[in-house]
PDB file of N, CA and C in Angstrom:
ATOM      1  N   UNK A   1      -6.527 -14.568  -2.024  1.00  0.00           N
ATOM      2  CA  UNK A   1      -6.771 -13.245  -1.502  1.00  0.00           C
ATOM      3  C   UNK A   1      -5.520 -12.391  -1.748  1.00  0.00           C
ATOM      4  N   UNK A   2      -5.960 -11.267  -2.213  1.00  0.00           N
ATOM      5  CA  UNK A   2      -4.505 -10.758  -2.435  1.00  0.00           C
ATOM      6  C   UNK A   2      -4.566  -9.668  -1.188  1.00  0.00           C
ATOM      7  N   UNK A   3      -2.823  -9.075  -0.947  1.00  0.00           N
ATOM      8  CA  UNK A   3      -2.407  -8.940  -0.245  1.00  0.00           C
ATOM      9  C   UNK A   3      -2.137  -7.070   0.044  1.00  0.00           C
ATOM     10  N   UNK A   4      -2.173  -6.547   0.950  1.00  0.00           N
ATOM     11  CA  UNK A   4      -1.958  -5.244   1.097  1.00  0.00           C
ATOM     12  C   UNK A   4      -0.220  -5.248   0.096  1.00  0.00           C
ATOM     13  N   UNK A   5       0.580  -5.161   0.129  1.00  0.00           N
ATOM     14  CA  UNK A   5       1.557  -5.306  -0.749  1.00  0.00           C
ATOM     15  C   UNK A   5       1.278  -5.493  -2.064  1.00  0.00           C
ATOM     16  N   UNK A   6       0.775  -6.608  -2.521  1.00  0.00           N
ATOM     17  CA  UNK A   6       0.337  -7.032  -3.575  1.00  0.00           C
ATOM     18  C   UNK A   6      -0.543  -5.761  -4.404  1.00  0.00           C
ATOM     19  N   UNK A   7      -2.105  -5.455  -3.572  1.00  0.00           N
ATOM     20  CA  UNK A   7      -2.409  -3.768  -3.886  1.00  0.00           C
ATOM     21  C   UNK A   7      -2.043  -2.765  -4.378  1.00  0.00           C
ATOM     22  N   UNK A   8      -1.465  -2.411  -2.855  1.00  0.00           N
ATOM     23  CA  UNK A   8      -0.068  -0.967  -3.524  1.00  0.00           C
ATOM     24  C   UNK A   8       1.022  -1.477  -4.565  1.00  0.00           C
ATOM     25  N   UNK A   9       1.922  -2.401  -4.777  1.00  0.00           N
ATOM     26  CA  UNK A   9       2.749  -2.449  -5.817  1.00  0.00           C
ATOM     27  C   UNK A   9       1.754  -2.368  -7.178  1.00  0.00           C
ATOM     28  N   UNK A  10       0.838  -3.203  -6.946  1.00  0.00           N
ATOM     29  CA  UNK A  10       0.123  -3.056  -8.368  1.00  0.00           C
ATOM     30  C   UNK A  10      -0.351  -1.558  -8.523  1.00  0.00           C
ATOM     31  N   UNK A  11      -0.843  -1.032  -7.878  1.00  0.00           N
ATOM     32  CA  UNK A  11      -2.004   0.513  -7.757  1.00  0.00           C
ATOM     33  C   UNK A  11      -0.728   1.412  -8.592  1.00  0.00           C
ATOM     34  N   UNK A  12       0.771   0.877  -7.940  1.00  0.00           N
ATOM     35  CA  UNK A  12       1.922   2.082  -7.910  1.00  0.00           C
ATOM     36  C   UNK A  12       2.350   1.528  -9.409  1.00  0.00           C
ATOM     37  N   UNK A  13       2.350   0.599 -10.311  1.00  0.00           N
ATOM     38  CA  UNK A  13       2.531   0.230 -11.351  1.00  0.00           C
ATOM     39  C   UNK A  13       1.804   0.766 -12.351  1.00  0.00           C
ATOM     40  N   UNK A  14       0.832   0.386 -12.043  1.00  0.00           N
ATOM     41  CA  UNK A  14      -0.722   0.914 -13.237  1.00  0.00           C
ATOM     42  C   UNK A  14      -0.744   2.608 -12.973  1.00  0.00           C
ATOM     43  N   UNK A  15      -0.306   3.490 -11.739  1.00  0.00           N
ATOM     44  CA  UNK A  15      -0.279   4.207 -12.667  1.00  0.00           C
ATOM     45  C   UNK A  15       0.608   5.131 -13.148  1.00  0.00           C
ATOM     46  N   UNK A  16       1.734   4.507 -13.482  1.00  0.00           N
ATOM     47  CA  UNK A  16       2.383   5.039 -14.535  1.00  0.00           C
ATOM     48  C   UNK A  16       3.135   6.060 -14.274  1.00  0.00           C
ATOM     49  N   UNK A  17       3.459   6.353 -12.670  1.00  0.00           N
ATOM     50  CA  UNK A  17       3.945   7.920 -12.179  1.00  0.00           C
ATOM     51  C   UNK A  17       5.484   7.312 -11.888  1.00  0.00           C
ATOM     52  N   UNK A  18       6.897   7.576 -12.672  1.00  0.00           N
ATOM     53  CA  UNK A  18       8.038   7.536 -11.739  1.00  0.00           C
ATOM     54  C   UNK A  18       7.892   7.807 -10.173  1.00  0.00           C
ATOM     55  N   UNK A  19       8.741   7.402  -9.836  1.00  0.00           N
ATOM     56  CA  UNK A  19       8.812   7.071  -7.800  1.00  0.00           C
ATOM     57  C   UNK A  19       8.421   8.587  -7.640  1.00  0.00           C
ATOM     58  N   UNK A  20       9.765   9.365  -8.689  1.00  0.00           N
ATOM     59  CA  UNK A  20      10.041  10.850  -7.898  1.00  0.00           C
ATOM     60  C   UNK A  20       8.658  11.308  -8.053  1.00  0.00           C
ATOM     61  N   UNK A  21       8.047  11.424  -9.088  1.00  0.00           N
ATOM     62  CA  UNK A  21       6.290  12.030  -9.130  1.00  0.00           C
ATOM     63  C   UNK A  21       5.121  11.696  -7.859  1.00  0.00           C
ATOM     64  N   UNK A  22       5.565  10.375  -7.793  1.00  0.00           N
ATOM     65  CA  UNK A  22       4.361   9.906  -6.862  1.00  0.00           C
ATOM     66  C   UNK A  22       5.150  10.016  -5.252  1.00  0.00           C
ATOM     67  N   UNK A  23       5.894  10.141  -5.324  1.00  0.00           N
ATOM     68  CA  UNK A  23       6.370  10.020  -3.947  1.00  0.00           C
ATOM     69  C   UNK A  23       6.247  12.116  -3.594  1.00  0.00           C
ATOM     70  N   UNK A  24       6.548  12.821  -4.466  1.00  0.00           N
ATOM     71  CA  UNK A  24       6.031  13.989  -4.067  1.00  0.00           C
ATOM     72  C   UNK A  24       4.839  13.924  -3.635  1.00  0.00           C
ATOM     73  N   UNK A  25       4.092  13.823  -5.062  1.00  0.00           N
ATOM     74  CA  UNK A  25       2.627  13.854  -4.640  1.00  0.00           C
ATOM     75  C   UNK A  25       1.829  12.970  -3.331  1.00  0.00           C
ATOM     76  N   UNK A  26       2.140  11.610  -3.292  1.00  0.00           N
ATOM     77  CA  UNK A  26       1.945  11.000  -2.067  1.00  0.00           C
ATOM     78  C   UNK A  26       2.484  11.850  -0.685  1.00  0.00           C
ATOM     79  N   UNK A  27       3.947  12.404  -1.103  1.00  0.00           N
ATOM     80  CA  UNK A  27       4.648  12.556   0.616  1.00  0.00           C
ATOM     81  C   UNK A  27       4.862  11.332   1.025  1.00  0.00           C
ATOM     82  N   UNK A  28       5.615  10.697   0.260  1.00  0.00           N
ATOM     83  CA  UNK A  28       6.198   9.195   0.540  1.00  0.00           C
ATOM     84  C   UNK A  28       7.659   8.848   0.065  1.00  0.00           C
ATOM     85  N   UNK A  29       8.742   9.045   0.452  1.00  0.00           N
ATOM     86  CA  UNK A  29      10.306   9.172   0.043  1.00  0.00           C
ATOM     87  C   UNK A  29      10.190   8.442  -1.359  1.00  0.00           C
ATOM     88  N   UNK A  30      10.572   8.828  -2.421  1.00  0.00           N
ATOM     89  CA  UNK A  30      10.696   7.836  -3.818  1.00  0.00           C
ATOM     90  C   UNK A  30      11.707   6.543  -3.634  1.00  0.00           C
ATOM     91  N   UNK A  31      12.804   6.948  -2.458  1.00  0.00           N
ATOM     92  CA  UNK A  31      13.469   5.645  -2.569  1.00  0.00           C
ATOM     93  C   UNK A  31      12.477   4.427  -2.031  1.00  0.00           C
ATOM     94  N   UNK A  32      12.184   4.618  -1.003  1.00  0.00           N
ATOM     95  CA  UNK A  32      10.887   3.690  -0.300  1.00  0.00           C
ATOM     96  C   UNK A  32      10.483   3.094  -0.918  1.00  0.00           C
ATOM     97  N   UNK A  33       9.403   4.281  -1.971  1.00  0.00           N
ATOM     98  CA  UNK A  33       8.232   3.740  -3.042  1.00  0.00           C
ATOM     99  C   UNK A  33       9.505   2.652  -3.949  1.00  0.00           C
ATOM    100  N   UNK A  34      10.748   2.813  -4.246  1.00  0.00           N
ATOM    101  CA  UNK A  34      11.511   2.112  -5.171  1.00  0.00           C
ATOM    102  C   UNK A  34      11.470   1.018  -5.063  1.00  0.00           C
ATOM    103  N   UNK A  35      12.190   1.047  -3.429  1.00  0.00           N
ATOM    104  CA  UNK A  35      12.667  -0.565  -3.009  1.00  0.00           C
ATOM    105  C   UNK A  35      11.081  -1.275  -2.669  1.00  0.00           C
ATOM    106  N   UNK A  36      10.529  -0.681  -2.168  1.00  0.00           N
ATOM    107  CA  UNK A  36       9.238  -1.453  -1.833  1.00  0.00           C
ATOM    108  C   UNK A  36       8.840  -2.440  -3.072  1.00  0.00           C
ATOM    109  N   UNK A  37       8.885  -1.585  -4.016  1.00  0.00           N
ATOM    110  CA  UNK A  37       8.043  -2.135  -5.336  1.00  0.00           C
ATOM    111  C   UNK A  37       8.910  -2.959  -5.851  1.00  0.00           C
ATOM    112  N   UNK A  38      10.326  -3.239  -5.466  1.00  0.00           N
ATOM    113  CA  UNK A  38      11.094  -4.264  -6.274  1.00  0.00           C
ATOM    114  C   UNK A  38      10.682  -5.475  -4.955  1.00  0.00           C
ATOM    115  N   UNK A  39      10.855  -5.494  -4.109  1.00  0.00           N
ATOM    116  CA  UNK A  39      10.529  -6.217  -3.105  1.00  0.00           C
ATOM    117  C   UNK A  39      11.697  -5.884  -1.934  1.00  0.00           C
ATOM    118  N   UNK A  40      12.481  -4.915  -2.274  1.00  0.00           N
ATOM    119  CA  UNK A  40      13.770  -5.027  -1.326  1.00  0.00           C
ATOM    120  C   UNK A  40      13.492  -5.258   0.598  1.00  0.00           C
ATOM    121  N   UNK A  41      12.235  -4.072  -0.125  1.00  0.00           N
ATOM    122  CA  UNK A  41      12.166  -4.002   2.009  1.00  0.00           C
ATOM    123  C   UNK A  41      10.626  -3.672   1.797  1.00  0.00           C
ATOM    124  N   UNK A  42       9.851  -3.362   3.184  1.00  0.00           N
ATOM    125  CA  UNK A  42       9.001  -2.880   3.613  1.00  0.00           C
ATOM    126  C   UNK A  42       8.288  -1.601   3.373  1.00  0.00           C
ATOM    127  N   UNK A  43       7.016  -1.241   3.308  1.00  0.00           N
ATOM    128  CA  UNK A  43       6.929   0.175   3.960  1.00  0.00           C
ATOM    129  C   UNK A  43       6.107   0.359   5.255  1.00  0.00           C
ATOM    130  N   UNK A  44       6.592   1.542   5.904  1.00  0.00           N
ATOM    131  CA  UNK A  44       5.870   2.220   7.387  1.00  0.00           C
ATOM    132  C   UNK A  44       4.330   2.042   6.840  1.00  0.00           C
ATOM    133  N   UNK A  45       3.546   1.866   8.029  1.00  0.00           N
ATOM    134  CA  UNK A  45       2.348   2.042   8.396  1.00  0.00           C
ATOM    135  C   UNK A  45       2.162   3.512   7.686  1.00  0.00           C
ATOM    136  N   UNK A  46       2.761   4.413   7.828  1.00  0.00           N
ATOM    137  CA  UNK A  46       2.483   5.686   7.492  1.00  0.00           C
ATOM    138  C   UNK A  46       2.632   5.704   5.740  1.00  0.00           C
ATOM    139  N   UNK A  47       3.651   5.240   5.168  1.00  0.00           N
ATOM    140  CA  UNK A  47       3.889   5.519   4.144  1.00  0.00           C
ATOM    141  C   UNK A  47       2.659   4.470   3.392  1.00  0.00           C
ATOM    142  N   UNK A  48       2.347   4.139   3.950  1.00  0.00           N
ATOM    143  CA  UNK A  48       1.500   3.001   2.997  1.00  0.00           C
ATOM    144  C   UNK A  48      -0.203   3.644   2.978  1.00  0.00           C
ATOM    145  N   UNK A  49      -0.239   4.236   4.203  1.00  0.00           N
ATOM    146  CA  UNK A  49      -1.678   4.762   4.495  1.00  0.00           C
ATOM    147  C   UNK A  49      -1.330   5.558   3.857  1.00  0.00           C
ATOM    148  N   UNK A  50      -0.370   6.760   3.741  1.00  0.00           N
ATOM    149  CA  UNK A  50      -0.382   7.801   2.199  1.00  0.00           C
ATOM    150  C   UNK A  50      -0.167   7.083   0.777  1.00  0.00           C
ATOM    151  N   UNK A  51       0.025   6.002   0.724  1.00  0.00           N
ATOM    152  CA  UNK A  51       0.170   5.806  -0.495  1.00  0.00           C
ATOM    153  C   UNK A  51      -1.593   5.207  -1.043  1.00  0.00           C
ATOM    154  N   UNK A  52      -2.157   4.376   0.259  1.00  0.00           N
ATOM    155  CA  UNK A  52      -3.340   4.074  -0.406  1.00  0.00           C
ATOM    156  C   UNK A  52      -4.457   5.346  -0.231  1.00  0.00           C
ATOM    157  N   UNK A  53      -3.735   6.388   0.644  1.00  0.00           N
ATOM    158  CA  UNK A  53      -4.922   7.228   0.488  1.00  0.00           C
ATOM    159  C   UNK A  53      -5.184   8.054  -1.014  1.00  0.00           C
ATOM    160  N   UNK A  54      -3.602   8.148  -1.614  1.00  0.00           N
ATOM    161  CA  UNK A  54      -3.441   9.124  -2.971  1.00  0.00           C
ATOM    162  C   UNK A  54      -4.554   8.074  -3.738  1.00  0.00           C
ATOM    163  N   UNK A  55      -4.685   6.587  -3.203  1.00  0.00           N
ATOM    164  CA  UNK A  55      -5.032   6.350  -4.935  1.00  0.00           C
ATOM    165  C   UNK A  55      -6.179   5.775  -4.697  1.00  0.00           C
ATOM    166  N   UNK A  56      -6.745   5.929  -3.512  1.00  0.00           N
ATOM    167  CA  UNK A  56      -8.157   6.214  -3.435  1.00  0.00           C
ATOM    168  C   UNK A  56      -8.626   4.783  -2.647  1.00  0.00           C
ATOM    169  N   UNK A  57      -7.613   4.006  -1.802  1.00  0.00           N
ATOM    170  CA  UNK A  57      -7.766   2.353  -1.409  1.00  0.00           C
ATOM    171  C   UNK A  57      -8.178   2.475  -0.093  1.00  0.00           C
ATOM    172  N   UNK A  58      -8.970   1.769   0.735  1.00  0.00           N
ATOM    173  CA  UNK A  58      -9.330   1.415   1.840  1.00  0.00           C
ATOM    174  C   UNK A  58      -9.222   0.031   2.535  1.00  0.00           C
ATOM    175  N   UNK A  59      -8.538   0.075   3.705  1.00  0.00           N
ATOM    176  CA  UNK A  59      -8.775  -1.747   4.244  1.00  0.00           C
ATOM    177  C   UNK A  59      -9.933  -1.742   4.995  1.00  0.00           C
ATOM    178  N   UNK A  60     -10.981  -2.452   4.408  1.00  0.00           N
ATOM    179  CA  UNK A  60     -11.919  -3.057   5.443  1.00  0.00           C
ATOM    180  C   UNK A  60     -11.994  -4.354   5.595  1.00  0.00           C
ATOM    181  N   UNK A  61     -12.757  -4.744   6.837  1.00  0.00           N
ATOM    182  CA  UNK A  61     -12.946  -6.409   6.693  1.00  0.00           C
ATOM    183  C   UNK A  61     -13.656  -7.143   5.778  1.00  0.00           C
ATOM    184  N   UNK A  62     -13.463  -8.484   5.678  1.00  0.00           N
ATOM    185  CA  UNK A  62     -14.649  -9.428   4.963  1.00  0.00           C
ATOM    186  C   UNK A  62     -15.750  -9.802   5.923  1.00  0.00           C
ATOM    187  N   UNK A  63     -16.952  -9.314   5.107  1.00  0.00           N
ATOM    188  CA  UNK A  63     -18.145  -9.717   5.691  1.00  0.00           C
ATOM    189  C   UNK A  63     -17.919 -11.036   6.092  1.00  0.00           C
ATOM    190  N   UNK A  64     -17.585 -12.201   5.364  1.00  0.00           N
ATOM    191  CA  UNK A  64     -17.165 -13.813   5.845  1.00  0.00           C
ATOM    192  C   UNK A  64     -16.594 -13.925   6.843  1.00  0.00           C
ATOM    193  N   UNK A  65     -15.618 -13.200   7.422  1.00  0.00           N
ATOM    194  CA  UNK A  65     -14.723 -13.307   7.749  1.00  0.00           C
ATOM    195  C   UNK A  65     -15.057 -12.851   9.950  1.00  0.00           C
ATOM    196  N   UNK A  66     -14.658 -14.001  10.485  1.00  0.00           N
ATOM    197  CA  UNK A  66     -15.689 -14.342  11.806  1.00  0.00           C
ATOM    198  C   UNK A  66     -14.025 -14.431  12.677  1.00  0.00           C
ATOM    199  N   UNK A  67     -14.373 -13.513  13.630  1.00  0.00           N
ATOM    200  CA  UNK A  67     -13.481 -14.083  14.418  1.00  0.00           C
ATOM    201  C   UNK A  67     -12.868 -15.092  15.363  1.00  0.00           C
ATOM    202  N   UNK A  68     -11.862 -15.206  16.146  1.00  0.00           N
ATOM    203  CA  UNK A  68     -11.788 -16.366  16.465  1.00  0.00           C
ATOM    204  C   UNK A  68     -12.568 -16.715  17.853  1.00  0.00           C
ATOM    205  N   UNK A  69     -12.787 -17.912  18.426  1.00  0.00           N
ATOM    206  CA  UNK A  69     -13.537 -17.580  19.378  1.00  0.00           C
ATOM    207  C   UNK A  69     -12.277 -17.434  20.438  1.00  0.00           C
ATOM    208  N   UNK A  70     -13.049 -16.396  21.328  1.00  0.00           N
ATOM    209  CA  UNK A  70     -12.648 -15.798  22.726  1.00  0.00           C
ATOM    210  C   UNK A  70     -12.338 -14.471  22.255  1.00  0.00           C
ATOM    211  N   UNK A  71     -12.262 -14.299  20.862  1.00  0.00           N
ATOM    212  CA  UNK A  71     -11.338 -12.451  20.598  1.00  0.00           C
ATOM    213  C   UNK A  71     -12.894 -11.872  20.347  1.00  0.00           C
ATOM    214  N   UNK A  72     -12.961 -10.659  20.617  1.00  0.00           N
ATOM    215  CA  UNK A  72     -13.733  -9.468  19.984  1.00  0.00           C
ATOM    216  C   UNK A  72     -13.643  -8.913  18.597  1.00  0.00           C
TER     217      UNK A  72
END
């Protein structure tokens, strides 16, 4: 299963925009988008929901996928 990380680094690879381009256009600091994509550090909840919203990504669940018992 691949991974929310895994996603965005790839999404931010393929397409082809330097940090400074996509991080305007996102509204996501280019250093962020930098280090993120080398693996240095993390990104915010925020920066990541703008980054998958520019490129069109959604998290939903797996239909398979059952919770545990006692949780909702």
């Amino acid at each position: 299963m691949k991974t929310i990380r895994d996603t965005l680094t790839k999404a931010i690879r393929d397409s082809g925009l330097s940090d400074r381009s996509l991080g305007i256009q996102a509204e996501v600091n280019r250093q962020s988008i930098a280090r993120f994509v080398s693996g240095q550090t993390s990104l915010t909840l925020e920066q990541a929901e703008r980054l998958a919203q520019f490129f069109g990504l959604e998290l939903r669940p797996i239909e398979s996928a059952k919770p545990e018992k006692g949780r909702k």
